[in-house]
PDB file of N, CA and C in Angstrom:
ATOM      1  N   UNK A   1      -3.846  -2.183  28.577  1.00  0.00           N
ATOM      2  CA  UNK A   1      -4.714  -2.693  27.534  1.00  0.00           C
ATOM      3  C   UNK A   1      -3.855  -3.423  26.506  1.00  0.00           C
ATOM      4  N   UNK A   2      -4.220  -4.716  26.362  1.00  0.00           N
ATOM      5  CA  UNK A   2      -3.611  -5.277  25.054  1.00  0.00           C
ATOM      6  C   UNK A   2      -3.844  -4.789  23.944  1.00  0.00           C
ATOM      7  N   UNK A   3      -2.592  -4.728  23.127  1.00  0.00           N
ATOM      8  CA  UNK A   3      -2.789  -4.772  22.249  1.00  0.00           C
ATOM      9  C   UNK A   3      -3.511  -5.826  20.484  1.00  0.00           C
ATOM     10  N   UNK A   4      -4.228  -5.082  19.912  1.00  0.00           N
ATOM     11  CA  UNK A   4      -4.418  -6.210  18.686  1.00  0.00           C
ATOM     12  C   UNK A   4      -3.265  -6.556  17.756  1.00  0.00           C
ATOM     13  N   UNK A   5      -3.370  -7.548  17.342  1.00  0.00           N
ATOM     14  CA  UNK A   5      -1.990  -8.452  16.870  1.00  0.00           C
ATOM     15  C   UNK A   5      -2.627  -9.164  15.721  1.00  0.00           C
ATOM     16  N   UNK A   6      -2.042  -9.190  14.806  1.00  0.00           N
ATOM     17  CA  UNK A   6      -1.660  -9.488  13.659  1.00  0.00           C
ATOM     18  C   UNK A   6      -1.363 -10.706  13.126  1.00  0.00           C
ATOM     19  N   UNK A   7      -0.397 -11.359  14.183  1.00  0.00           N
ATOM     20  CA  UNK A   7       0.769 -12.361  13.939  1.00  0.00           C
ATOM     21  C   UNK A   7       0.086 -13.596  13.326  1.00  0.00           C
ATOM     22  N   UNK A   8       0.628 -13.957  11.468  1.00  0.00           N
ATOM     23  CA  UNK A   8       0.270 -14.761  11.201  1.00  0.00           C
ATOM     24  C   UNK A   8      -0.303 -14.645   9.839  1.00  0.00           C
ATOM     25  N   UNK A   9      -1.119 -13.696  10.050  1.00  0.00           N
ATOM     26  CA  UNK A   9      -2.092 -12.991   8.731  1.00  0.00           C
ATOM     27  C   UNK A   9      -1.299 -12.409   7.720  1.00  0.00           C
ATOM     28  N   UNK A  10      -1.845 -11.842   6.532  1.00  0.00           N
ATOM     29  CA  UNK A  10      -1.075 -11.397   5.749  1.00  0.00           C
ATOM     30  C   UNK A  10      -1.629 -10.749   5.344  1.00  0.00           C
ATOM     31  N   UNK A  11      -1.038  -9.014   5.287  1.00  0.00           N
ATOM     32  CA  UNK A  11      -2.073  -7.865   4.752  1.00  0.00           C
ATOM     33  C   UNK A  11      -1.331  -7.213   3.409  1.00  0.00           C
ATOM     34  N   UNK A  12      -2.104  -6.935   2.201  1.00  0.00           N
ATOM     35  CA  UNK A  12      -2.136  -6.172   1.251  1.00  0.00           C
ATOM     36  C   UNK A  12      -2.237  -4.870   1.444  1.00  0.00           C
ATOM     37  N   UNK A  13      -1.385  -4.113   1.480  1.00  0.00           N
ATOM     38  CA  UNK A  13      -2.039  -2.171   1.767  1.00  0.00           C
ATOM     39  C   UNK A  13      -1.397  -2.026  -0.169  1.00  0.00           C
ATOM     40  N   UNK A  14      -3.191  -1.179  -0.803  1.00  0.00           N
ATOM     41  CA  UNK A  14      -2.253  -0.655  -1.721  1.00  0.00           C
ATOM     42  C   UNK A  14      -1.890   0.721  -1.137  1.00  0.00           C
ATOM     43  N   UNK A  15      -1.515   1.175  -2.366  1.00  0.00           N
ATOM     44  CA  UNK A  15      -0.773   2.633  -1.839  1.00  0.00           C
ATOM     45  C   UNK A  15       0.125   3.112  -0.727  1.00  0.00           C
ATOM     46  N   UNK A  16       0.606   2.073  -0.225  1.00  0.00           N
ATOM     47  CA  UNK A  16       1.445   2.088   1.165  1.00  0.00           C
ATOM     48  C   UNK A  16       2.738   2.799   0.978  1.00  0.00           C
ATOM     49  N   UNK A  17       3.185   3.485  -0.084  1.00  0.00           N
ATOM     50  CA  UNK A  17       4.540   4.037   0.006  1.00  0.00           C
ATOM     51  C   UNK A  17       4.259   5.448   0.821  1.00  0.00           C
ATOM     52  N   UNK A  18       3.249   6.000   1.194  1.00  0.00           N
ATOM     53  CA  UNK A  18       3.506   7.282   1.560  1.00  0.00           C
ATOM     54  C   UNK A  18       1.865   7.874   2.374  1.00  0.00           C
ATOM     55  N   UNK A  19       1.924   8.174   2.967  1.00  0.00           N
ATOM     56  CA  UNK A  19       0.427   8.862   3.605  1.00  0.00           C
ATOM     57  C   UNK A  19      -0.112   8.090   4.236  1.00  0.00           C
ATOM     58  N   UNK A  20      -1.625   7.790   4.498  1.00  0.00           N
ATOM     59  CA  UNK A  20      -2.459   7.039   5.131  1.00  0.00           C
ATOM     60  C   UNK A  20      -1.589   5.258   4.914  1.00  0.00           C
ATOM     61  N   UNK A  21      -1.664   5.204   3.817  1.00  0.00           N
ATOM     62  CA  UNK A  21      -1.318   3.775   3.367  1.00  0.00           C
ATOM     63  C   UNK A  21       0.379   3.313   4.231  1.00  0.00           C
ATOM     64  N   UNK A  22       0.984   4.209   4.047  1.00  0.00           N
ATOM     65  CA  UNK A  22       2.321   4.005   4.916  1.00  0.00           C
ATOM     66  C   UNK A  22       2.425   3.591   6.228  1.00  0.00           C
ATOM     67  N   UNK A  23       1.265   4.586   7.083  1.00  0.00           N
ATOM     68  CA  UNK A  23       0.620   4.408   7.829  1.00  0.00           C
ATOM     69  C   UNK A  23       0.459   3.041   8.062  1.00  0.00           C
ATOM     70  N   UNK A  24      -0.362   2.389   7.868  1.00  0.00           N
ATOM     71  CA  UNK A  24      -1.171   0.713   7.924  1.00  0.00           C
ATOM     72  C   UNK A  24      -0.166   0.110   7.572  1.00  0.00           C
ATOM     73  N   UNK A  25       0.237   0.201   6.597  1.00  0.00           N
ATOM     74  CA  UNK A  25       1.730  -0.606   6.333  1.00  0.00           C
ATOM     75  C   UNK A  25       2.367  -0.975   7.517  1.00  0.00           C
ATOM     76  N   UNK A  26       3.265   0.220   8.137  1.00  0.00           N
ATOM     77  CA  UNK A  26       3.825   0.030   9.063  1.00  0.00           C
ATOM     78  C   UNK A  26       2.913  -0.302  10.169  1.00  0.00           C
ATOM     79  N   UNK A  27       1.974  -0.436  10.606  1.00  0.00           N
ATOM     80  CA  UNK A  27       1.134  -0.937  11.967  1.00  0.00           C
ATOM     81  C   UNK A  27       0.728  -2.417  11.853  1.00  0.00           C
ATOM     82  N   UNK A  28       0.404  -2.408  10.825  1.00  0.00           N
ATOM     83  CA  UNK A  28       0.385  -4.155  10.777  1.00  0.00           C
ATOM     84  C   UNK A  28       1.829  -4.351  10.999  1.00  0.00           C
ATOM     85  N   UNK A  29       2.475  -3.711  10.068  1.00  0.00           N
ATOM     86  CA  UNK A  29       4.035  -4.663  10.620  1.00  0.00           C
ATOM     87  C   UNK A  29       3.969  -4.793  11.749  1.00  0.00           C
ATOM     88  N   UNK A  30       4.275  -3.385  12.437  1.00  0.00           N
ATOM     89  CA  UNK A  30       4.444  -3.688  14.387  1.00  0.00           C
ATOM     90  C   UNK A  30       3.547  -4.839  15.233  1.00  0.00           C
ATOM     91  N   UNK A  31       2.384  -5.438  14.176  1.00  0.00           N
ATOM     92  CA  UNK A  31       1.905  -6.104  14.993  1.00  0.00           C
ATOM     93  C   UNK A  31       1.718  -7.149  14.722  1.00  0.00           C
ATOM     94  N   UNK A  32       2.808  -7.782  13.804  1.00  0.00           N
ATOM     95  CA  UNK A  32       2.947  -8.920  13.755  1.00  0.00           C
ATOM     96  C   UNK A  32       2.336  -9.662  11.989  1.00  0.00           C
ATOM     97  N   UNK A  33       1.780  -8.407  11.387  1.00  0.00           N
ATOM     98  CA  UNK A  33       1.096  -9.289  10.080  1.00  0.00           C
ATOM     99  C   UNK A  33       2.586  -9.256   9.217  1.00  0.00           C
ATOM    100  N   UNK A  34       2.785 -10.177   7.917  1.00  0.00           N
ATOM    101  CA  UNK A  34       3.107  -9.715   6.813  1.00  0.00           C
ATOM    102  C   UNK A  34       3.150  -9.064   6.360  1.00  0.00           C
ATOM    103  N   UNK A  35       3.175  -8.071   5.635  1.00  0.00           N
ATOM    104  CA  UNK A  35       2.994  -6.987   4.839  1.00  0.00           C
ATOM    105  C   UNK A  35       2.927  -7.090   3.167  1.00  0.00           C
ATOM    106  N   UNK A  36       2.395  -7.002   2.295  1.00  0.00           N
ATOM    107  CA  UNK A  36       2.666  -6.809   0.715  1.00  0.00           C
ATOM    108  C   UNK A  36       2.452  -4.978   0.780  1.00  0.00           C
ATOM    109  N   UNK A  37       3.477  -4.398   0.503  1.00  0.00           N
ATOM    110  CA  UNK A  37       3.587  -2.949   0.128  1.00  0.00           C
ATOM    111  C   UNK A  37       3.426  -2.900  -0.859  1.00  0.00           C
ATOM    112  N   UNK A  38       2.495  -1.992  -1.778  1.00  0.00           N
ATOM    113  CA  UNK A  38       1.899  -1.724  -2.671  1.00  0.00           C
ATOM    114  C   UNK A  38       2.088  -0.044  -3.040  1.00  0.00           C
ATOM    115  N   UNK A  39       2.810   0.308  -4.060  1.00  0.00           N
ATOM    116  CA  UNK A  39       2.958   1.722  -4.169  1.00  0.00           C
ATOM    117  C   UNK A  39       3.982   1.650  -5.734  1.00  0.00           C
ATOM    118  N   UNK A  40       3.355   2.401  -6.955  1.00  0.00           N
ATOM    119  CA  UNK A  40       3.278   2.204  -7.818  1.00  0.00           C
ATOM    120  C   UNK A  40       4.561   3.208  -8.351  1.00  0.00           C
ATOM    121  N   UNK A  41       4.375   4.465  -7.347  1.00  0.00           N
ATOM    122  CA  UNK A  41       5.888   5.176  -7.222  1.00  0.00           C
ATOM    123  C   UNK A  41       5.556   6.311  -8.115  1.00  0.00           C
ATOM    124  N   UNK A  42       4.489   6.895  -8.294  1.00  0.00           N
ATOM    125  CA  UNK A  42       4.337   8.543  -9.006  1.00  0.00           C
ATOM    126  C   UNK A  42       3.999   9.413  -8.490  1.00  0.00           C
ATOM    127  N   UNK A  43       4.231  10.069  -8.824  1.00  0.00           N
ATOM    128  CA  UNK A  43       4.167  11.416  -8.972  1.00  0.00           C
ATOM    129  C   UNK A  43       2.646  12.075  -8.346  1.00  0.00           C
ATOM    130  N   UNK A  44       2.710  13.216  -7.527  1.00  0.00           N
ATOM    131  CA  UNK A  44       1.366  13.464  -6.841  1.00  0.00           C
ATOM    132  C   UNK A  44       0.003  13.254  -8.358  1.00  0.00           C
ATOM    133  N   UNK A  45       0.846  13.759  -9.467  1.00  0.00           N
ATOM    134  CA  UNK A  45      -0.220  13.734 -10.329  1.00  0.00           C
ATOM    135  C   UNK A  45      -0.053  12.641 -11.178  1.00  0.00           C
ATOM    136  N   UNK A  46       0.693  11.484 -10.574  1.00  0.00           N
ATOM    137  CA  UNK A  46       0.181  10.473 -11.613  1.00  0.00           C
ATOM    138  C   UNK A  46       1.300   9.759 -12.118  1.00  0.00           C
ATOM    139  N   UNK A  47       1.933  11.032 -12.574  1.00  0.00           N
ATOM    140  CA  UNK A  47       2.931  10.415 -13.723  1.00  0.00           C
ATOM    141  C   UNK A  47       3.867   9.773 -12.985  1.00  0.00           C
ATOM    142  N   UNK A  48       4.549   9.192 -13.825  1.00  0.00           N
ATOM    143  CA  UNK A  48       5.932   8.288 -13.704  1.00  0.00           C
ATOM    144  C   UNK A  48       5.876   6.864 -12.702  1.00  0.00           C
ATOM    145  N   UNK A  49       7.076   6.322 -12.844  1.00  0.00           N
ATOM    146  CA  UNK A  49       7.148   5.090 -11.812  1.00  0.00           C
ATOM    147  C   UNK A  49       8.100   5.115 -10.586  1.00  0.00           C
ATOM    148  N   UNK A  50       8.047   4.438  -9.345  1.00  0.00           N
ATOM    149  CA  UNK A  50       9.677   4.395  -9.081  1.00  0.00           C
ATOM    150  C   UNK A  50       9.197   3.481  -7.537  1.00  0.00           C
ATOM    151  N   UNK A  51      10.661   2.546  -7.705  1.00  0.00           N
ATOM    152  CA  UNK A  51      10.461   1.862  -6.477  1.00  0.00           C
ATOM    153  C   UNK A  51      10.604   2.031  -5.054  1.00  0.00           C
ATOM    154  N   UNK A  52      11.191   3.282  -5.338  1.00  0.00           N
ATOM    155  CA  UNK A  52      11.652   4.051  -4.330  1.00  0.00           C
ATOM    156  C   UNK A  52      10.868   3.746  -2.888  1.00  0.00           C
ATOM    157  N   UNK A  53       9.450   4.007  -3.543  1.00  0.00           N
ATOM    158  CA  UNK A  53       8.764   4.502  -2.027  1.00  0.00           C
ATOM    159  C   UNK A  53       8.243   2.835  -1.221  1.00  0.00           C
ATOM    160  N   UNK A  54       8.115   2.576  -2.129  1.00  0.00           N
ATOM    161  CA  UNK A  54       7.559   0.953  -1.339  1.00  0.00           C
ATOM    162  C   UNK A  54       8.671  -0.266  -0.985  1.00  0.00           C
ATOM    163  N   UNK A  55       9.907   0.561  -1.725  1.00  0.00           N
ATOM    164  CA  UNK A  55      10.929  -0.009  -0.957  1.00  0.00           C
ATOM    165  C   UNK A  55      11.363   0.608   0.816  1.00  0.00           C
ATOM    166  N   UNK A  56      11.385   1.707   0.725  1.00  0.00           N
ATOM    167  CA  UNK A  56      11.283   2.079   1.709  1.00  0.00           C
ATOM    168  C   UNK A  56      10.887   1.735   3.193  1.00  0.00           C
ATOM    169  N   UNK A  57       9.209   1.295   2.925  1.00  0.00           N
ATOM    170  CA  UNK A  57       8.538   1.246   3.633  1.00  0.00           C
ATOM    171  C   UNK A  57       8.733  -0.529   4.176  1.00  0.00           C
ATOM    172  N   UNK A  58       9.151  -1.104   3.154  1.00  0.00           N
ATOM    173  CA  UNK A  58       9.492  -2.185   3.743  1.00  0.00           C
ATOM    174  C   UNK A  58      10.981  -2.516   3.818  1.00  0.00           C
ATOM    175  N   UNK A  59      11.758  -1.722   3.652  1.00  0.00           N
ATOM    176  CA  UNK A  59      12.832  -1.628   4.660  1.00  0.00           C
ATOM    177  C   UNK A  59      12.834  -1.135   6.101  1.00  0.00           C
ATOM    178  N   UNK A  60      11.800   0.118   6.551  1.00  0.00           N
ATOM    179  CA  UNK A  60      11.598   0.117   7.882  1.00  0.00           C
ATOM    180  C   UNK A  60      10.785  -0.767   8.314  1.00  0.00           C
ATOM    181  N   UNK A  61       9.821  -1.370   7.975  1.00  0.00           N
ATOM    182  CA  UNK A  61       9.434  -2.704   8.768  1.00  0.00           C
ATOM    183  C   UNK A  61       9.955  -3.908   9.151  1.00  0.00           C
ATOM    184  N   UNK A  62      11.171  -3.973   7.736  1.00  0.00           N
ATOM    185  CA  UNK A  62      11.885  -4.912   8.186  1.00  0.00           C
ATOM    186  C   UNK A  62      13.268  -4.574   8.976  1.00  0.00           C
ATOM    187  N   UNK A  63      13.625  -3.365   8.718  1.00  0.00           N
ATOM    188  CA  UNK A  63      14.376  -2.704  10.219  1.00  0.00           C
ATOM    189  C   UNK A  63      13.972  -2.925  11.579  1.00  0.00           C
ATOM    190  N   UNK A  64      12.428  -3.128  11.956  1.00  0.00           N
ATOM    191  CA  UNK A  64      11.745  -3.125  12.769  1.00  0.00           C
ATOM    192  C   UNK A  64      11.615  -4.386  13.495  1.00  0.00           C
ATOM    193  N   UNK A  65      11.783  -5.622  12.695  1.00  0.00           N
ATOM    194  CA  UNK A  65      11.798  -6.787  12.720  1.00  0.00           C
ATOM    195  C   UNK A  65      10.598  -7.462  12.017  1.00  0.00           C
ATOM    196  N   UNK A  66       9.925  -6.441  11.089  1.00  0.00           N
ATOM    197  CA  UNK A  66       8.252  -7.197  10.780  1.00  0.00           C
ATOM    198  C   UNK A  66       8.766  -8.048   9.392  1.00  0.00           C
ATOM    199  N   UNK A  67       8.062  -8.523   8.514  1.00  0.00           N
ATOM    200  CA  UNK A  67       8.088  -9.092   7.325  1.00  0.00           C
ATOM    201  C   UNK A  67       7.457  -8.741   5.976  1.00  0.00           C
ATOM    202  N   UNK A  68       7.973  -8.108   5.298  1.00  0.00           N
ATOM    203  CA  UNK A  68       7.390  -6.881   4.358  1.00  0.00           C
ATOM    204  C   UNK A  68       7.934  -6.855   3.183  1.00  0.00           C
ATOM    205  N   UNK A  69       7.059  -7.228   1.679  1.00  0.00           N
ATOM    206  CA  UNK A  69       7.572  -7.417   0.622  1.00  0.00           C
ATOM    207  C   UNK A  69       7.312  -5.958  -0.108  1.00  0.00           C
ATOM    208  N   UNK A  70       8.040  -5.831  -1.330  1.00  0.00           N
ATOM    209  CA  UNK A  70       7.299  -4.533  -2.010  1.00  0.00           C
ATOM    210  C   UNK A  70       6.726  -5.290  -3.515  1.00  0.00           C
ATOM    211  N   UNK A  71       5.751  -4.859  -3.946  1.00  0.00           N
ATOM    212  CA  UNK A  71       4.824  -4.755  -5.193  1.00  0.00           C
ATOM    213  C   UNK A  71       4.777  -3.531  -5.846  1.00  0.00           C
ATOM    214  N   UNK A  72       4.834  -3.386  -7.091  1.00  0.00           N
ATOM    215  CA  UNK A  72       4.690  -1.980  -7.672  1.00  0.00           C
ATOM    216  C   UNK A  72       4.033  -1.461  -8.882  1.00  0.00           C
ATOM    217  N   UNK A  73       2.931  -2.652  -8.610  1.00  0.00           N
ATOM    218  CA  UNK A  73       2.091  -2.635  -9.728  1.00  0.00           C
ATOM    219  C   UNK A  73       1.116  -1.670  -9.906  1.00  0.00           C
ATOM    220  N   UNK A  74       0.100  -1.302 -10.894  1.00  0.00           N
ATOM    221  CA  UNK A  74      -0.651  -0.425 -10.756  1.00  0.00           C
ATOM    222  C   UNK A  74      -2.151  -1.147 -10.206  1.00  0.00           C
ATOM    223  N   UNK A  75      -2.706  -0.670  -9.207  1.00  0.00           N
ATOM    224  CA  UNK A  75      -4.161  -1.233  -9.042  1.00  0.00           C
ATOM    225  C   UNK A  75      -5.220  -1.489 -10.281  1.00  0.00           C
ATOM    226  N   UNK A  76      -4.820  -0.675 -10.911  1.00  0.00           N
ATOM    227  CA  UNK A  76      -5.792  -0.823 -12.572  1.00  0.00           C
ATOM    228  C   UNK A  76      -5.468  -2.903 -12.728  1.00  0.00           C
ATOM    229  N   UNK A  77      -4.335  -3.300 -12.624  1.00  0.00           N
ATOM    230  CA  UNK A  77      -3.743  -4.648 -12.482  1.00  0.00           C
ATOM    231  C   UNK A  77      -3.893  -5.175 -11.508  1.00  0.00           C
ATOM    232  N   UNK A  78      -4.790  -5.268 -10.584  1.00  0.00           N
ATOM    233  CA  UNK A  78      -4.843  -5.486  -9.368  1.00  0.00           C
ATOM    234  C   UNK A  78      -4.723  -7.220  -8.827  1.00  0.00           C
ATOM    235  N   UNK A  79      -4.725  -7.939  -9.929  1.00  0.00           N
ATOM    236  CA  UNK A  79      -4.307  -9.704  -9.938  1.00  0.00           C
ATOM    237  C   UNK A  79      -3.449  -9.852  -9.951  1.00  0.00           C
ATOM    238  N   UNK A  80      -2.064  -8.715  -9.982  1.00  0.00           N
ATOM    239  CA  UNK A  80      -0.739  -8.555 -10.251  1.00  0.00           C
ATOM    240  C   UNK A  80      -0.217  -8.789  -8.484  1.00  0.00           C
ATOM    241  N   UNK A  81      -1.088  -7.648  -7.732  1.00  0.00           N
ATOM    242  CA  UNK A  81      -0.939  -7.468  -6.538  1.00  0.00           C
ATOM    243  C   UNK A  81      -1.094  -8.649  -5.305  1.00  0.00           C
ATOM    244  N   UNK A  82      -2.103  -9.500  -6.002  1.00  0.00           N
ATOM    245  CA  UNK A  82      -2.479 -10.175  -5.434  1.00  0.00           C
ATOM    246  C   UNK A  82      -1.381 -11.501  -5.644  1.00  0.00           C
ATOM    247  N   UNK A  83      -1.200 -11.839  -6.748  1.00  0.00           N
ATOM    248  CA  UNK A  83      -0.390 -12.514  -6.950  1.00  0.00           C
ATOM    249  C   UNK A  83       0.901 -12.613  -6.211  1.00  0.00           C
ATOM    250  N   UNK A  84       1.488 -11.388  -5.739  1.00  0.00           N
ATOM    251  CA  UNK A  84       2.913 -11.281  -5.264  1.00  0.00           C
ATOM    252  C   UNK A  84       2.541 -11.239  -3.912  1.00  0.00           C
ATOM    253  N   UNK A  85       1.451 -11.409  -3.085  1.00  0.00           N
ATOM    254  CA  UNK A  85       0.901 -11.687  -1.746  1.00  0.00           C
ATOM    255  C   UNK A  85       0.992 -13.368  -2.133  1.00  0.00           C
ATOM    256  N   UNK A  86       0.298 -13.836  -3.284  1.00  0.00           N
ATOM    257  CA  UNK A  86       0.094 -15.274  -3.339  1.00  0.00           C
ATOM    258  C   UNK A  86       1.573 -16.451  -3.242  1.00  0.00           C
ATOM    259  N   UNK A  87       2.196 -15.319  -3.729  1.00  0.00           N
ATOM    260  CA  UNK A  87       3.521 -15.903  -4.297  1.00  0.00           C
ATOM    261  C   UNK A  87       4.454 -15.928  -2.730  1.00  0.00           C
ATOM    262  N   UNK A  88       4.316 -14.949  -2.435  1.00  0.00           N
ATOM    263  CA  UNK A  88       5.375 -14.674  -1.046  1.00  0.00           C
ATOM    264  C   UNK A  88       4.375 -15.466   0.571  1.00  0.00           C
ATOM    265  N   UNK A  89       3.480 -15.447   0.316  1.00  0.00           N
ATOM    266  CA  UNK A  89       3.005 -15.807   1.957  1.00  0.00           C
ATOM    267  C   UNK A  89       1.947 -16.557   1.200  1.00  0.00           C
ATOM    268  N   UNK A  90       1.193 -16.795   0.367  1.00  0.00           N
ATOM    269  CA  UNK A  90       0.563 -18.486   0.121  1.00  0.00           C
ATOM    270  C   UNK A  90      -0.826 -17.835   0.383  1.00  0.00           C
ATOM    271  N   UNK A  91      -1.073 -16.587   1.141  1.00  0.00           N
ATOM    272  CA  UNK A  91      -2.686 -15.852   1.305  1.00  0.00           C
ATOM    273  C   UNK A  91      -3.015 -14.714   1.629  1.00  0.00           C
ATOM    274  N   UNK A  92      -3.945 -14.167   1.867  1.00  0.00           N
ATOM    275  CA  UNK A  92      -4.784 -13.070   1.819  1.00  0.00           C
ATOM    276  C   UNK A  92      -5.241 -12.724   3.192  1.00  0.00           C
ATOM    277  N   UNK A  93      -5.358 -12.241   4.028  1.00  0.00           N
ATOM    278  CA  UNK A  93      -6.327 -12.386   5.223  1.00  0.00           C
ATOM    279  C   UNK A  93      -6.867 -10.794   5.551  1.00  0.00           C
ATOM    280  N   UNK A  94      -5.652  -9.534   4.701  1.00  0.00           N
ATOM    281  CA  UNK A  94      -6.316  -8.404   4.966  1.00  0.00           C
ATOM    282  C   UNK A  94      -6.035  -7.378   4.054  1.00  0.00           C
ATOM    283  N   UNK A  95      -7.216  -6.522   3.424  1.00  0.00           N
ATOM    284  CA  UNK A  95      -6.775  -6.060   2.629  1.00  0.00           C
ATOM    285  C   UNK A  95      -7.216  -4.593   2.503  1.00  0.00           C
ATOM    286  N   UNK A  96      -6.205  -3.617   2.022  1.00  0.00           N
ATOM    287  CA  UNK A  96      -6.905  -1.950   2.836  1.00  0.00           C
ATOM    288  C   UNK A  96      -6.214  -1.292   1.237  1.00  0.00           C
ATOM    289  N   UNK A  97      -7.729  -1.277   0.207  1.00  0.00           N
ATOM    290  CA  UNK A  97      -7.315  -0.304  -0.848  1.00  0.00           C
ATOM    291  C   UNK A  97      -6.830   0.824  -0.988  1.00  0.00           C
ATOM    292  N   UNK A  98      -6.133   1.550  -0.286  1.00  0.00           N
ATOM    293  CA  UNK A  98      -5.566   2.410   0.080  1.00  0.00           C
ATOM    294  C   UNK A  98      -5.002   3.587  -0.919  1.00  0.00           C
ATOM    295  N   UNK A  99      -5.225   2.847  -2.522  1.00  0.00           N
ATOM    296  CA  UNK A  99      -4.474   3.653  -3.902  1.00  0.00           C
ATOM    297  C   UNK A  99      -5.124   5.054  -4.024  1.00  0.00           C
ATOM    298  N   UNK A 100      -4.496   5.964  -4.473  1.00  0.00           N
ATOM    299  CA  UNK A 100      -5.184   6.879  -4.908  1.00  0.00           C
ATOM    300  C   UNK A 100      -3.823   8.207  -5.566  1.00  0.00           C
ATOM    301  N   UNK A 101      -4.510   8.792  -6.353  1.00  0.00           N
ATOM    302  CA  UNK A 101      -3.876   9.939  -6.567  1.00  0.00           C
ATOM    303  C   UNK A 101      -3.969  11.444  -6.280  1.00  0.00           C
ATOM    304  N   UNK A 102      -3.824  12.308  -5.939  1.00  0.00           N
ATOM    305  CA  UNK A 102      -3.973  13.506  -5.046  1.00  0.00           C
ATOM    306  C   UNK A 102      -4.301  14.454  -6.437  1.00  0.00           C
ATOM    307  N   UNK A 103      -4.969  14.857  -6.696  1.00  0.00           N
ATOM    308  CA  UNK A 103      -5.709  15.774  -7.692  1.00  0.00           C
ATOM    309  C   UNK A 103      -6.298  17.204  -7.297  1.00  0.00           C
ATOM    310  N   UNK A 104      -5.403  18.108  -7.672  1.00  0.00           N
ATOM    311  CA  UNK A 104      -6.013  19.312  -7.422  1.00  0.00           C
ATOM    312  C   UNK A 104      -7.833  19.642  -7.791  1.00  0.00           C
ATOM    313  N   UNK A 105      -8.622  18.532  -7.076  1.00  0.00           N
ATOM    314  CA  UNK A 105      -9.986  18.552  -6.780  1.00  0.00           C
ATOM    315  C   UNK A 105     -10.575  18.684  -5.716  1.00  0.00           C
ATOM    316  N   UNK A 106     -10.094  19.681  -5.031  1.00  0.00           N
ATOM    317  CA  UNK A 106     -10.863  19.722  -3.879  1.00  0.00           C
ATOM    318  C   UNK A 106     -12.216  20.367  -3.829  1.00  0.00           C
ATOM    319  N   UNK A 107     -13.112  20.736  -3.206  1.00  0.00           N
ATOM    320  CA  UNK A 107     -14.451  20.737  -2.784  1.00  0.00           C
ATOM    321  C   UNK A 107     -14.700  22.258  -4.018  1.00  0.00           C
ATOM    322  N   UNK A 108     -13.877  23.253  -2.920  1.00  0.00           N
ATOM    323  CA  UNK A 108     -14.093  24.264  -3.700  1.00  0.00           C
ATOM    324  C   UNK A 108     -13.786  24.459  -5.557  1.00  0.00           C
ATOM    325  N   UNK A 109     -12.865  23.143  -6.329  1.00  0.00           N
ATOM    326  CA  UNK A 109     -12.693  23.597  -7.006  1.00  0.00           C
ATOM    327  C   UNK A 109     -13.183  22.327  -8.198  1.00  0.00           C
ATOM    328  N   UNK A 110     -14.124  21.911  -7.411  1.00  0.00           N
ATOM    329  CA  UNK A 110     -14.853  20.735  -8.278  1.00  0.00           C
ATOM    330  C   UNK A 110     -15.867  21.229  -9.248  1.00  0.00           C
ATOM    331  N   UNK A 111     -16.257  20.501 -10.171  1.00  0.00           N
ATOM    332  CA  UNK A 111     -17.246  21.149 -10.935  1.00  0.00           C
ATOM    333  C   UNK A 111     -18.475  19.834 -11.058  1.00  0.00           C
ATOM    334  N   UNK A 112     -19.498  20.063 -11.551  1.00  0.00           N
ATOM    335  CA  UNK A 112     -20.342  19.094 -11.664  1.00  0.00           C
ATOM    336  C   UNK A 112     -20.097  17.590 -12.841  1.00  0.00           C
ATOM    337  N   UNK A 113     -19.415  18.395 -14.128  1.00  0.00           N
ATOM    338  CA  UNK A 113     -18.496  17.778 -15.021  1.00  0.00           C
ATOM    339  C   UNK A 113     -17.811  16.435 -14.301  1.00  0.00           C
ATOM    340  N   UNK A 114     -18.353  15.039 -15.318  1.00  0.00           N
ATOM    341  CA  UNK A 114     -17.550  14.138 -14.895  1.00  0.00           C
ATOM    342  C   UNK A 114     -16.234  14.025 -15.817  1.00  0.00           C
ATOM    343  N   UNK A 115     -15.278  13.523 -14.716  1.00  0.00           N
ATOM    344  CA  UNK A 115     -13.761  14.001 -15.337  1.00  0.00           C
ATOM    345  C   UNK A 115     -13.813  12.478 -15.970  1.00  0.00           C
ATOM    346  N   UNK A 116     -12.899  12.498 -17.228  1.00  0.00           N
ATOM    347  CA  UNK A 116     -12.595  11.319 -17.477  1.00  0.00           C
ATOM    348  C   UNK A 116     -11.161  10.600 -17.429  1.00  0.00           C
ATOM    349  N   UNK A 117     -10.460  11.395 -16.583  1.00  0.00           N
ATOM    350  CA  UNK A 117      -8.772  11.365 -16.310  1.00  0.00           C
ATOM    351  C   UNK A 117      -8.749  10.251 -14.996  1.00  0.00           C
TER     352      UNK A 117
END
């Protein structure tokens, strides 16, 4: 079975330094897209910055042979993100919001209360 391929396109993953988003990151690479890595670099709860992780991720793609920039903006800025896709490959063709922060909210410990954090 062939595989689907990429080659040509240019994909945005936010949140790509780590989890699901790392994930897609690296699979488009293998298959030929661009990459803009997107990962803002904090902390499970939020805090802090660091380039650490979205450098990473596009150092193994480009270990790999794919083509993979890093961004490290916050999605709240999300014209920031786009911009450094605009700037490096000229377009857009795929894009997988992927941001998020991991919040001790899970099912059991949710309340009806909307949070404003």
């Amino acid at each position: 079975m062939d595989q689907l391929r990429f080659d040509g396109r240019v994909a945005v993953v936010t949140g790509a330094g780590g989890g699901l988003g790392k994930a897609y990151a690296l699979l488009l690479g293998s298959r030929g897209a661009k990459v803009v890595v997107n990962d803002l670099g904090g902390a499970r709860d939020g805090a802090g910055k660091s380039a650490n992780f979205a450098d990473a991720v596009v150092k193994e793609i480009q270990d790999k042979g794919g083509v993979a920039v890093a961004d490290y903006n916050s999605v709240v800025e999300g014209e920031k993100i786009i911009k450094t896709a605009l700037d490096n490959f000229g377009r857009i063709d795929i894009l997988i919001n992927n941001a998020g922060i991991l919040r001790d909210r899970s099912f059991a410990k949710i309340s009806e209360q909307v949070s404003k954090d």
